[in-house]
PDB file of N, CA and C in Angstrom:
ATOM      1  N   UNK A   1       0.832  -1.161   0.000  1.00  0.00           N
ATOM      2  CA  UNK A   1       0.000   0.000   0.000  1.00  0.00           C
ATOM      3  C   UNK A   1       0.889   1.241   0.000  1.00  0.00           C
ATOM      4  N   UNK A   2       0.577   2.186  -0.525  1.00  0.00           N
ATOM      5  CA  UNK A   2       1.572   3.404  -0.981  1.00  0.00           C
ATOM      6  C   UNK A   2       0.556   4.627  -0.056  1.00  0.00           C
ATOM      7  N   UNK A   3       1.552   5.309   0.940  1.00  0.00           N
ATOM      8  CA  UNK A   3       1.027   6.221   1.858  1.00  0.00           C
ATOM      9  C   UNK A   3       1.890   7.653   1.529  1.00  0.00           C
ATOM     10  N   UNK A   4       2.678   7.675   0.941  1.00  0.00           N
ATOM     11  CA  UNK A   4       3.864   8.925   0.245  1.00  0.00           C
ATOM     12  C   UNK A   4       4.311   8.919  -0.847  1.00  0.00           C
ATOM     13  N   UNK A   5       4.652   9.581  -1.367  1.00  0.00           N
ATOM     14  CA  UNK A   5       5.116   9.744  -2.796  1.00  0.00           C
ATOM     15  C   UNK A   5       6.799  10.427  -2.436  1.00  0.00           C
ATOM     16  N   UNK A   6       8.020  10.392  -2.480  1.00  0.00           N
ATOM     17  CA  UNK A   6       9.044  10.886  -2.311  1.00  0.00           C
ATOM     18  C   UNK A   6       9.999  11.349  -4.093  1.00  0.00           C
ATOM     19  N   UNK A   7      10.160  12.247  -3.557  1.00  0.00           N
ATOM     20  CA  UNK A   7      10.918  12.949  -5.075  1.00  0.00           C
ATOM     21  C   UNK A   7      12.368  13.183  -4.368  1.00  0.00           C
ATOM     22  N   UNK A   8      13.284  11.676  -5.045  1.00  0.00           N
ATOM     23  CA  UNK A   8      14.726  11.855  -3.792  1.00  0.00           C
ATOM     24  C   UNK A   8      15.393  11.546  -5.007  1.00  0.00           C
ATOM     25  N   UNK A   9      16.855  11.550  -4.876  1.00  0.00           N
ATOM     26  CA  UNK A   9      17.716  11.265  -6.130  1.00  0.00           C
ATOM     27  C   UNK A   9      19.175  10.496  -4.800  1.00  0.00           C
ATOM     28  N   UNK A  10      20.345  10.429  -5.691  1.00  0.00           N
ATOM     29  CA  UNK A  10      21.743   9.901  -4.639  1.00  0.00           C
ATOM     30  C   UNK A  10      22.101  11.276  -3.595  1.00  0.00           C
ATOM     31  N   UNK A  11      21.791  12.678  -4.129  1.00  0.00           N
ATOM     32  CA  UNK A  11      22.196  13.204  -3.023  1.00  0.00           C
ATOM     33  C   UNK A  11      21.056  13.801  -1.831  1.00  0.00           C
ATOM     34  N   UNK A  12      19.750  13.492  -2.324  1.00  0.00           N
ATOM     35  CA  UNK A  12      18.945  13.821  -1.054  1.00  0.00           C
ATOM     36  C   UNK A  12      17.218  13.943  -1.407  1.00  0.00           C
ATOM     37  N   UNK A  13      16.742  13.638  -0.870  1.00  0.00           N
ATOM     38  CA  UNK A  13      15.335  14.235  -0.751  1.00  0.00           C
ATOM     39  C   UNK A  13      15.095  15.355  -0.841  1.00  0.00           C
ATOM     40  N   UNK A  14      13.841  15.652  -2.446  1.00  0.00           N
ATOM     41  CA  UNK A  14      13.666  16.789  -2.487  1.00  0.00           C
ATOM     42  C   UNK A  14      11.970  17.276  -1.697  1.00  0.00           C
ATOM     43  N   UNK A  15      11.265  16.107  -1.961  1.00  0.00           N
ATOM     44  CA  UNK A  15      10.257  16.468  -1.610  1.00  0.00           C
ATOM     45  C   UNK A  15       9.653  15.049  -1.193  1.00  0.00           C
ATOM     46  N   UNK A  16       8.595  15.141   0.063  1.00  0.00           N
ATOM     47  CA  UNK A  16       7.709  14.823   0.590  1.00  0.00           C
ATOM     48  C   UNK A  16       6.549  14.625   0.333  1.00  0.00           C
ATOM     49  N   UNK A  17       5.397  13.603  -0.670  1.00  0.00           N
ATOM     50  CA  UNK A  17       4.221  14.460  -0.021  1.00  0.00           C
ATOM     51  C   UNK A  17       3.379  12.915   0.141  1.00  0.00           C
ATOM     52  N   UNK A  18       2.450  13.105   1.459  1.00  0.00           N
ATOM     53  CA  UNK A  18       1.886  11.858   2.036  1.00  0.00           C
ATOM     54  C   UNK A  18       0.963  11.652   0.857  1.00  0.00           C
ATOM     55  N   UNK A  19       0.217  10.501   0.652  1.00  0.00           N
ATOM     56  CA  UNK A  19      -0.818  10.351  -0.111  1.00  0.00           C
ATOM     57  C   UNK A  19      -2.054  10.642   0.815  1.00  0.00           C
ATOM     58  N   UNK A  20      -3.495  11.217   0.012  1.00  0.00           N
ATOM     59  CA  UNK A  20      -4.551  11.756   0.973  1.00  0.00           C
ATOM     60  C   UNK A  20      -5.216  10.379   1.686  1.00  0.00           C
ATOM     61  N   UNK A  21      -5.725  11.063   2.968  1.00  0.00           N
ATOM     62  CA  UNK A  21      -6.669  10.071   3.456  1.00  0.00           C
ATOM     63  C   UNK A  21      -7.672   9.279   3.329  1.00  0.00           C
ATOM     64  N   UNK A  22      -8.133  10.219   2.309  1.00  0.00           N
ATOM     65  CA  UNK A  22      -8.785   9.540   1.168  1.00  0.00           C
ATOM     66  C   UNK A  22      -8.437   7.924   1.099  1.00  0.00           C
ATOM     67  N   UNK A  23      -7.498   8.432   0.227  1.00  0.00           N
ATOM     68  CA  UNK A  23      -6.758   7.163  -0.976  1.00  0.00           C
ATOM     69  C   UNK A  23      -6.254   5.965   0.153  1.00  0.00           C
ATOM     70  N   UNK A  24      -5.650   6.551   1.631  1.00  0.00           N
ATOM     71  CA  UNK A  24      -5.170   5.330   1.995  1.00  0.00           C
ATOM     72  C   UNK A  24      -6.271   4.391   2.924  1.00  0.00           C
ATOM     73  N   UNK A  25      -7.641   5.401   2.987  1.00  0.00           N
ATOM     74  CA  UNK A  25      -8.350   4.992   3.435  1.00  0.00           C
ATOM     75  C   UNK A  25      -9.460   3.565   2.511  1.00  0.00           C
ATOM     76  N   UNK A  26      -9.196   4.028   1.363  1.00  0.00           N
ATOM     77  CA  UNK A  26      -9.570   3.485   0.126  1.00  0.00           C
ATOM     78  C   UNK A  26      -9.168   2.282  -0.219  1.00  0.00           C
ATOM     79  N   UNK A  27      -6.965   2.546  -0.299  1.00  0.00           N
ATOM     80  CA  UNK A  27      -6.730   1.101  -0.223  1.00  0.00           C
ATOM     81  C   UNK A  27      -6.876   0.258   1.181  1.00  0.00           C
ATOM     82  N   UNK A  28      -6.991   1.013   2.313  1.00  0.00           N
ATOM     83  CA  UNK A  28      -7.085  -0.419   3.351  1.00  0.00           C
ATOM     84  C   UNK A  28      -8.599  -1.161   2.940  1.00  0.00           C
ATOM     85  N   UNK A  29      -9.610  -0.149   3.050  1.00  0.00           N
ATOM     86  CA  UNK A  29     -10.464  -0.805   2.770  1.00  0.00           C
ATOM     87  C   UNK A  29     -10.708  -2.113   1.251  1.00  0.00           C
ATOM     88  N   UNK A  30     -10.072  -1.364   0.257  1.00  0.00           N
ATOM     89  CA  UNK A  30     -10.269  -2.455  -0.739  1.00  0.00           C
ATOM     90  C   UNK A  30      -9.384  -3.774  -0.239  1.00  0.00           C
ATOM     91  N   UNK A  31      -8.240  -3.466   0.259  1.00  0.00           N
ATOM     92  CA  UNK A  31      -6.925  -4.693   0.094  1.00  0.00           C
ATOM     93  C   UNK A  31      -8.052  -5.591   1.691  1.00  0.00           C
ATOM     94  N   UNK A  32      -8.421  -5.261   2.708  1.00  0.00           N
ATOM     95  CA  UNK A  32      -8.459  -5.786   3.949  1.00  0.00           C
ATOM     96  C   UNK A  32     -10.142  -6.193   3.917  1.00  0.00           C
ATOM     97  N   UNK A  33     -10.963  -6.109   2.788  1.00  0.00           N
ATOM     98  CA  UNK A  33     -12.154  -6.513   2.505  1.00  0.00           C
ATOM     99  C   UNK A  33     -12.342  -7.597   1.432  1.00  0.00           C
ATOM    100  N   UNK A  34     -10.958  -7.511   1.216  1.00  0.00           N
ATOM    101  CA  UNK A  34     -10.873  -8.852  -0.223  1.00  0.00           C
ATOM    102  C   UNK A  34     -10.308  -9.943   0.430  1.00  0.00           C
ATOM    103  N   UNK A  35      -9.492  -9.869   1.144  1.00  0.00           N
ATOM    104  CA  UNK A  35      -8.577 -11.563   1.398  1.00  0.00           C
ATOM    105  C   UNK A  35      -8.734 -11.427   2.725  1.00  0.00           C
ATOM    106  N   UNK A  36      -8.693 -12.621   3.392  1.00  0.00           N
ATOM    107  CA  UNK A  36      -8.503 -12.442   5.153  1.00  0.00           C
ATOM    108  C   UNK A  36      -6.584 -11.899   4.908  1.00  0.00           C
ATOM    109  N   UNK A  37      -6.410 -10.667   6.140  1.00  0.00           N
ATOM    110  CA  UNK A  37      -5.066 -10.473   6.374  1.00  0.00           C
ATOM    111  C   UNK A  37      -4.427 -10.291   7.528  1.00  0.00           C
ATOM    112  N   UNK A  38      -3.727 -11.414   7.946  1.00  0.00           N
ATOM    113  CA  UNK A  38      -3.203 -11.751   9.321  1.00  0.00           C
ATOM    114  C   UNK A  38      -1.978 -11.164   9.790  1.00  0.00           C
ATOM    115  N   UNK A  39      -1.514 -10.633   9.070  1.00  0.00           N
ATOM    116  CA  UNK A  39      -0.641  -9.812   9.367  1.00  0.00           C
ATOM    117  C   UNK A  39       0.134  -8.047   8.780  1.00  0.00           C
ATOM    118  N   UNK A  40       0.095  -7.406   9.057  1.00  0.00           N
ATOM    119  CA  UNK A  40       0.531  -6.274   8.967  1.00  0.00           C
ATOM    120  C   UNK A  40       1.844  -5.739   8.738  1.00  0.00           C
ATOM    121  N   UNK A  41       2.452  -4.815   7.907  1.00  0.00           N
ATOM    122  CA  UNK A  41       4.005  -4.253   8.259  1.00  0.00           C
ATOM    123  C   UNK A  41       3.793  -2.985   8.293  1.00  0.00           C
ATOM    124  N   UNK A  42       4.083  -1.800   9.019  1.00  0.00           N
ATOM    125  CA  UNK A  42       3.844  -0.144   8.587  1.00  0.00           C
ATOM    126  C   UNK A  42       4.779   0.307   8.605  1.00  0.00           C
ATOM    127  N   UNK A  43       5.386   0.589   7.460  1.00  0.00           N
ATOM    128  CA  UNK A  43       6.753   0.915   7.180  1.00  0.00           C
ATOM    129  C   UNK A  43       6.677   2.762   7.387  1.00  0.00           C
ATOM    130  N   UNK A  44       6.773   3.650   6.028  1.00  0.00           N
ATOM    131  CA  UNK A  44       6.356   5.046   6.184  1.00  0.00           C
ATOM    132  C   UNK A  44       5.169   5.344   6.653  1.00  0.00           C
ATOM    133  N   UNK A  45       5.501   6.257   7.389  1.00  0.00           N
ATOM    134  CA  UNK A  45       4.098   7.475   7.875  1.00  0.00           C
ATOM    135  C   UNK A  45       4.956   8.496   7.989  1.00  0.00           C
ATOM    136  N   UNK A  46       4.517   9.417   6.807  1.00  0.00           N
ATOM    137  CA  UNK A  46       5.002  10.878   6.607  1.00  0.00           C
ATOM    138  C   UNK A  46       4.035  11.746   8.051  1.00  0.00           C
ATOM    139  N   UNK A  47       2.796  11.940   8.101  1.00  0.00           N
ATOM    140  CA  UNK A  47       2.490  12.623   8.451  1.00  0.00           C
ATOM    141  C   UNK A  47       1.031  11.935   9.769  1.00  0.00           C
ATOM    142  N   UNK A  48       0.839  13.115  10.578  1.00  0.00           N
ATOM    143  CA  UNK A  48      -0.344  12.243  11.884  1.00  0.00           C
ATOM    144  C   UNK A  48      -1.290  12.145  10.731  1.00  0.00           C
ATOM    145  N   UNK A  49      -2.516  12.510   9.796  1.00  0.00           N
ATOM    146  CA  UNK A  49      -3.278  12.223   9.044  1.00  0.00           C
ATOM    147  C   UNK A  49      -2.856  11.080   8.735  1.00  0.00           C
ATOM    148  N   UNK A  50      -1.798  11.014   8.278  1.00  0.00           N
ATOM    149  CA  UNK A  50      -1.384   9.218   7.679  1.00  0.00           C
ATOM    150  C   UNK A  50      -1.262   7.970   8.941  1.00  0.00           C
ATOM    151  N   UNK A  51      -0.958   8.689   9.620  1.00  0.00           N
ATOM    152  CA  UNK A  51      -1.057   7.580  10.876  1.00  0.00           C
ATOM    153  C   UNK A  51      -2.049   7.625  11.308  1.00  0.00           C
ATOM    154  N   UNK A  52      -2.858   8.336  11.559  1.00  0.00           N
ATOM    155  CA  UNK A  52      -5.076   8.389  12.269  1.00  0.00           C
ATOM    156  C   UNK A  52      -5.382   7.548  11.116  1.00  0.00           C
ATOM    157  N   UNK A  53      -5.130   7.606   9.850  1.00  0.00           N
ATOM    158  CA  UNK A  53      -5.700   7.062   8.775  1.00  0.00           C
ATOM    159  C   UNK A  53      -5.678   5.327   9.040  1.00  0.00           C
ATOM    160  N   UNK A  54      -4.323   5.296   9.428  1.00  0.00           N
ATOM    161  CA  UNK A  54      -3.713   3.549   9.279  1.00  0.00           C
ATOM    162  C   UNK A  54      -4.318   3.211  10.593  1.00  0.00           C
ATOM    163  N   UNK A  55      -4.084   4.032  11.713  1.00  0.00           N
ATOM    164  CA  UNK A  55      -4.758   3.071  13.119  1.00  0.00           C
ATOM    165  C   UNK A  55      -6.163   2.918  13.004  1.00  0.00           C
ATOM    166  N   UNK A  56      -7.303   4.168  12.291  1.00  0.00           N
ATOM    167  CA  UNK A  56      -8.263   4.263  12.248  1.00  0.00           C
ATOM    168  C   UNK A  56      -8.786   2.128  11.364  1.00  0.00           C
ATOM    169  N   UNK A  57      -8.414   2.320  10.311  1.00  0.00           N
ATOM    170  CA  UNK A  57      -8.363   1.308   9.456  1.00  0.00           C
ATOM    171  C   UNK A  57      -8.334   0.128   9.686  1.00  0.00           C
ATOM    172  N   UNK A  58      -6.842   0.097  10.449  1.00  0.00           N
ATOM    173  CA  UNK A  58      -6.393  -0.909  11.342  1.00  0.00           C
ATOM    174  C   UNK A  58      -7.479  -2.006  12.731  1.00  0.00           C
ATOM    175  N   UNK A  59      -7.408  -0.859  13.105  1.00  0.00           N
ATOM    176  CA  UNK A  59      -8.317  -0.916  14.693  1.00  0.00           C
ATOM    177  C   UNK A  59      -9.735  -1.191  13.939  1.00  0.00           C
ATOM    178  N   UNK A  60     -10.258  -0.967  13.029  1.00  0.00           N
ATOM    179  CA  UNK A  60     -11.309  -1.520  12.746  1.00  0.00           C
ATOM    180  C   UNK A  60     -11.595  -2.738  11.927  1.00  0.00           C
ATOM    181  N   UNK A  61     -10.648  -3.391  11.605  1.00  0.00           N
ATOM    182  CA  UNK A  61     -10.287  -4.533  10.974  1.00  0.00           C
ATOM    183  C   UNK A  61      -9.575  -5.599  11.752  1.00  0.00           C
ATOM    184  N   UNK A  62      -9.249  -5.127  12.870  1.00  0.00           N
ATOM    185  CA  UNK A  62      -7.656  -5.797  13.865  1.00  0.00           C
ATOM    186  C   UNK A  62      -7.006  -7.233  13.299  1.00  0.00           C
ATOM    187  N   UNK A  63      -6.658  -7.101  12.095  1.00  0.00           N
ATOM    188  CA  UNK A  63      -5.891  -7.978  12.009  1.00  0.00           C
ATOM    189  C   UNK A  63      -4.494  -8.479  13.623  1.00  0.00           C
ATOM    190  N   UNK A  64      -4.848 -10.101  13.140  1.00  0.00           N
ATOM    191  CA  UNK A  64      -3.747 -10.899  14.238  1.00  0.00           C
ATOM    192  C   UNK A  64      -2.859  -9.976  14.631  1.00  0.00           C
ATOM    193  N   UNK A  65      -1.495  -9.667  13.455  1.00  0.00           N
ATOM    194  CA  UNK A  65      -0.075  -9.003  13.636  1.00  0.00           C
ATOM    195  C   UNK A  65      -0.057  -8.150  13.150  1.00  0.00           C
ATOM    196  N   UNK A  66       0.442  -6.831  13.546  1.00  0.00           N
ATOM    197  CA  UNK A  66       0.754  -5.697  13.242  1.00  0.00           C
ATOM    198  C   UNK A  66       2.356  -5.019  13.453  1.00  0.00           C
ATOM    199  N   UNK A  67       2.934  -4.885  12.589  1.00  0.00           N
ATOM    200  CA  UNK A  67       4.443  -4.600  12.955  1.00  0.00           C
ATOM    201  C   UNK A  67       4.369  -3.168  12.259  1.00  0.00           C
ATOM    202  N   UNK A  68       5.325  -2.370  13.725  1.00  0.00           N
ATOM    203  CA  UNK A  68       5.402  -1.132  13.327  1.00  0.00           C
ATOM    204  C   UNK A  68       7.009  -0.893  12.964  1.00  0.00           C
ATOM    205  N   UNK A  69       7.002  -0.737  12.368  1.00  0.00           N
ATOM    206  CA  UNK A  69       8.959  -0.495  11.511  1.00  0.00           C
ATOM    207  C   UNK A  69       9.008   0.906  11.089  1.00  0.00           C
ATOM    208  N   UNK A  70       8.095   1.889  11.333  1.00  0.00           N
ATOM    209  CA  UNK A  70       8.095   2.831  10.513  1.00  0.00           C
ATOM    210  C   UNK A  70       9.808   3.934   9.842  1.00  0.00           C
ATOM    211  N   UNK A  71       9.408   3.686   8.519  1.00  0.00           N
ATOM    212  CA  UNK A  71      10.844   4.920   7.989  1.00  0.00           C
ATOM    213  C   UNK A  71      10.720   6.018   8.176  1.00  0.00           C
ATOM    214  N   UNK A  72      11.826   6.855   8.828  1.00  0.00           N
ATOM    215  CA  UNK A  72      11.626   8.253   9.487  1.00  0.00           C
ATOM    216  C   UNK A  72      13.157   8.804   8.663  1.00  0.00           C
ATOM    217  N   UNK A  73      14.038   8.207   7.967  1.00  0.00           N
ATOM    218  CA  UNK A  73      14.651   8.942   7.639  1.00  0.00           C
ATOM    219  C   UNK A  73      15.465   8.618   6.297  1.00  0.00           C
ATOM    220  N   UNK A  74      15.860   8.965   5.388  1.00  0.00           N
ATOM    221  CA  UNK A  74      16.175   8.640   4.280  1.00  0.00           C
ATOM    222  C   UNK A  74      17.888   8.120   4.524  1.00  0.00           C
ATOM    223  N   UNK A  75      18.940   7.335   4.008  1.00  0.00           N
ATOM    224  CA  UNK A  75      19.899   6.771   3.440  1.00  0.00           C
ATOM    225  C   UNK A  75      21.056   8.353   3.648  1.00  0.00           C
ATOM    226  N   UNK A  76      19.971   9.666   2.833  1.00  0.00           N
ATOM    227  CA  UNK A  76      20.678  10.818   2.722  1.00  0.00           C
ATOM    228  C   UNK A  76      20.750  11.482   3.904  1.00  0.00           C
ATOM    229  N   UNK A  77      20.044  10.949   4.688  1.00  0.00           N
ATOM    230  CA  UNK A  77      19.850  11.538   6.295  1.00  0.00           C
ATOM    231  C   UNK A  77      18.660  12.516   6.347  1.00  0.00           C
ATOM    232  N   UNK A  78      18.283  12.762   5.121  1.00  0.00           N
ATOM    233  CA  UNK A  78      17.149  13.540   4.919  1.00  0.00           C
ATOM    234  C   UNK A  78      15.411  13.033   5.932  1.00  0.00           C
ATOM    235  N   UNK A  79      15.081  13.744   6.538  1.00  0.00           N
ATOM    236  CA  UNK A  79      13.737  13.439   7.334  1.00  0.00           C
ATOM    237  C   UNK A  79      12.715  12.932   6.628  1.00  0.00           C
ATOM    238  N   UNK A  80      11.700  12.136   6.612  1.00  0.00           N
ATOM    239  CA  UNK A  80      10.711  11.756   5.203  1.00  0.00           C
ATOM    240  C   UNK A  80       9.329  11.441   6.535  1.00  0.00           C
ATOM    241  N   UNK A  81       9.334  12.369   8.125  1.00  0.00           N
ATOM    242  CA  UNK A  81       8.319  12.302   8.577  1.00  0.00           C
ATOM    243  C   UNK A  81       8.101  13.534   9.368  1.00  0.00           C
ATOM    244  N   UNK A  82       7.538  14.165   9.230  1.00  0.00           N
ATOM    245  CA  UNK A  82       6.975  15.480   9.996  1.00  0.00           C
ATOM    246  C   UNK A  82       7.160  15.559  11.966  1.00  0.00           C
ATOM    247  N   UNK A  83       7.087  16.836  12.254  1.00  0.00           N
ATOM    248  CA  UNK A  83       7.438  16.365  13.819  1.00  0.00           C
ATOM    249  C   UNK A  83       5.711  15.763  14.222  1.00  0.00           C
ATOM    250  N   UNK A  84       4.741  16.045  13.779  1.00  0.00           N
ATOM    251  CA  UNK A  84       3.916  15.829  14.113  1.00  0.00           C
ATOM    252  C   UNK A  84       3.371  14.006  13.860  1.00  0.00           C
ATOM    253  N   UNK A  85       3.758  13.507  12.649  1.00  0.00           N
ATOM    254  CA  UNK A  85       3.491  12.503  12.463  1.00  0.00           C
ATOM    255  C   UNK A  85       4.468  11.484  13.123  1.00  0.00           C
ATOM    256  N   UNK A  86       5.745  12.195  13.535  1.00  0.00           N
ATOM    257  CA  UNK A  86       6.218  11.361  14.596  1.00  0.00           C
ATOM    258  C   UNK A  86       5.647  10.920  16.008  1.00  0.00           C
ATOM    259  N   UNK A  87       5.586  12.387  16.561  1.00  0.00           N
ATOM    260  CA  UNK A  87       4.028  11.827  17.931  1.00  0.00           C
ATOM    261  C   UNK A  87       3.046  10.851  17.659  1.00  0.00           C
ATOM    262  N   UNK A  88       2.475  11.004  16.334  1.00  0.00           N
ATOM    263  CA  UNK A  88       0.960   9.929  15.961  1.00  0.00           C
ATOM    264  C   UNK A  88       1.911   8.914  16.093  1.00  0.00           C
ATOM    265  N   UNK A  89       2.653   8.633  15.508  1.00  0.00           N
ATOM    266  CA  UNK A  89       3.136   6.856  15.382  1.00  0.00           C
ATOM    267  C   UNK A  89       3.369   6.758  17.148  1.00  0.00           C
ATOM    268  N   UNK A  90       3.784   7.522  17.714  1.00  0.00           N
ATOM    269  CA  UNK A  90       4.070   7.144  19.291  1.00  0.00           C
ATOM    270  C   UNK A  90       3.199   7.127  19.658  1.00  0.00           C
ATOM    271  N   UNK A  91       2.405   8.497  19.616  1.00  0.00           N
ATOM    272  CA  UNK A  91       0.947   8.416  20.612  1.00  0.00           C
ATOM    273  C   UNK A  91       0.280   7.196  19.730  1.00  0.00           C
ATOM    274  N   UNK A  92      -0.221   6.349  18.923  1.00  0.00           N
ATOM    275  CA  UNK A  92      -0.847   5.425  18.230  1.00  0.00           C
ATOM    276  C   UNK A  92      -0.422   3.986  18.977  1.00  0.00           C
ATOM    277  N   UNK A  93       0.778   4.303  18.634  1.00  0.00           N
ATOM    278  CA  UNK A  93       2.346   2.802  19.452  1.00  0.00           C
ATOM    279  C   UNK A  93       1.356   2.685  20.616  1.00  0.00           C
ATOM    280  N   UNK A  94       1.395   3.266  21.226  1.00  0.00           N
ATOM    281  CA  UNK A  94       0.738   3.295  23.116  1.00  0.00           C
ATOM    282  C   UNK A  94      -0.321   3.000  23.683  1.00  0.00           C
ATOM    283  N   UNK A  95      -1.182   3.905  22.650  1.00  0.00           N
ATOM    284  CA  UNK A  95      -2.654   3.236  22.405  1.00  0.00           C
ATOM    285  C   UNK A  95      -2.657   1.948  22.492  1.00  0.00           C
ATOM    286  N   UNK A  96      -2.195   1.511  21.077  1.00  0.00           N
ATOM    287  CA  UNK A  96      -2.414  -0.174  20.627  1.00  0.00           C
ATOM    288  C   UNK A  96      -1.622  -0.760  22.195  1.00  0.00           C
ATOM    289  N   UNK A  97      -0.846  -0.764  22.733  1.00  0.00           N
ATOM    290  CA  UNK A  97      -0.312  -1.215  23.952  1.00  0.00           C
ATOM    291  C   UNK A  97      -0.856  -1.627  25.520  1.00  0.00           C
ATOM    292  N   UNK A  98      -1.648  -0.280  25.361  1.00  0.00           N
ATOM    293  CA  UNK A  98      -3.026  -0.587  26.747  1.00  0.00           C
ATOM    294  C   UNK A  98      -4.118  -0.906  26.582  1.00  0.00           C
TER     295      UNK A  98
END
């Protein structure tokens, strides 16, 4: 499932931009209404919209496994997550925990 679009080359990230809530709301629903899916990976979350989007989704589907790996920074050292969408993945992390 595609949650960002990144415009990066060998020396750095030029641009950022999350895909809308819309769309990722769109693919969980199509991909997690077609096949049973027991397990999860959440790699990028650019932004908290993108993470409310995925727990929202998530939590209403609860698949078995859910692994949070999320990418926060590019190869170039370049940032590819907002300060804000860093809190959602934590404040979200914590949630799912209690």
């Amino acid at each position: 499932m595609i949650t960002a679009v990144i415009a990066q080359n060998t020396r750095g990230v030029a641009r950022v931009e999350p895909v809308s809530a819309t769309m990722i709301r769109t693919q969980l629903d199509n991909l997690l209404g077609d096949v049973a899916i027991d397990a999860v990976k959440i790699g990028m979350v650019a932004s908290r919209e993108v993470a409310e989007t995925l727990a929202a989704g998530l939590i209403a589907r609860r698949p078995r496994w859910i692994v949070l790996d999320p990418v926060m920074v590019a190869k170039s050292g370049d940032r590819l997550v907002d300060d804000a969408g860093l809190a959602a993945v934590r404040d979200i992390r914590y949630r799912w925990l209690t």
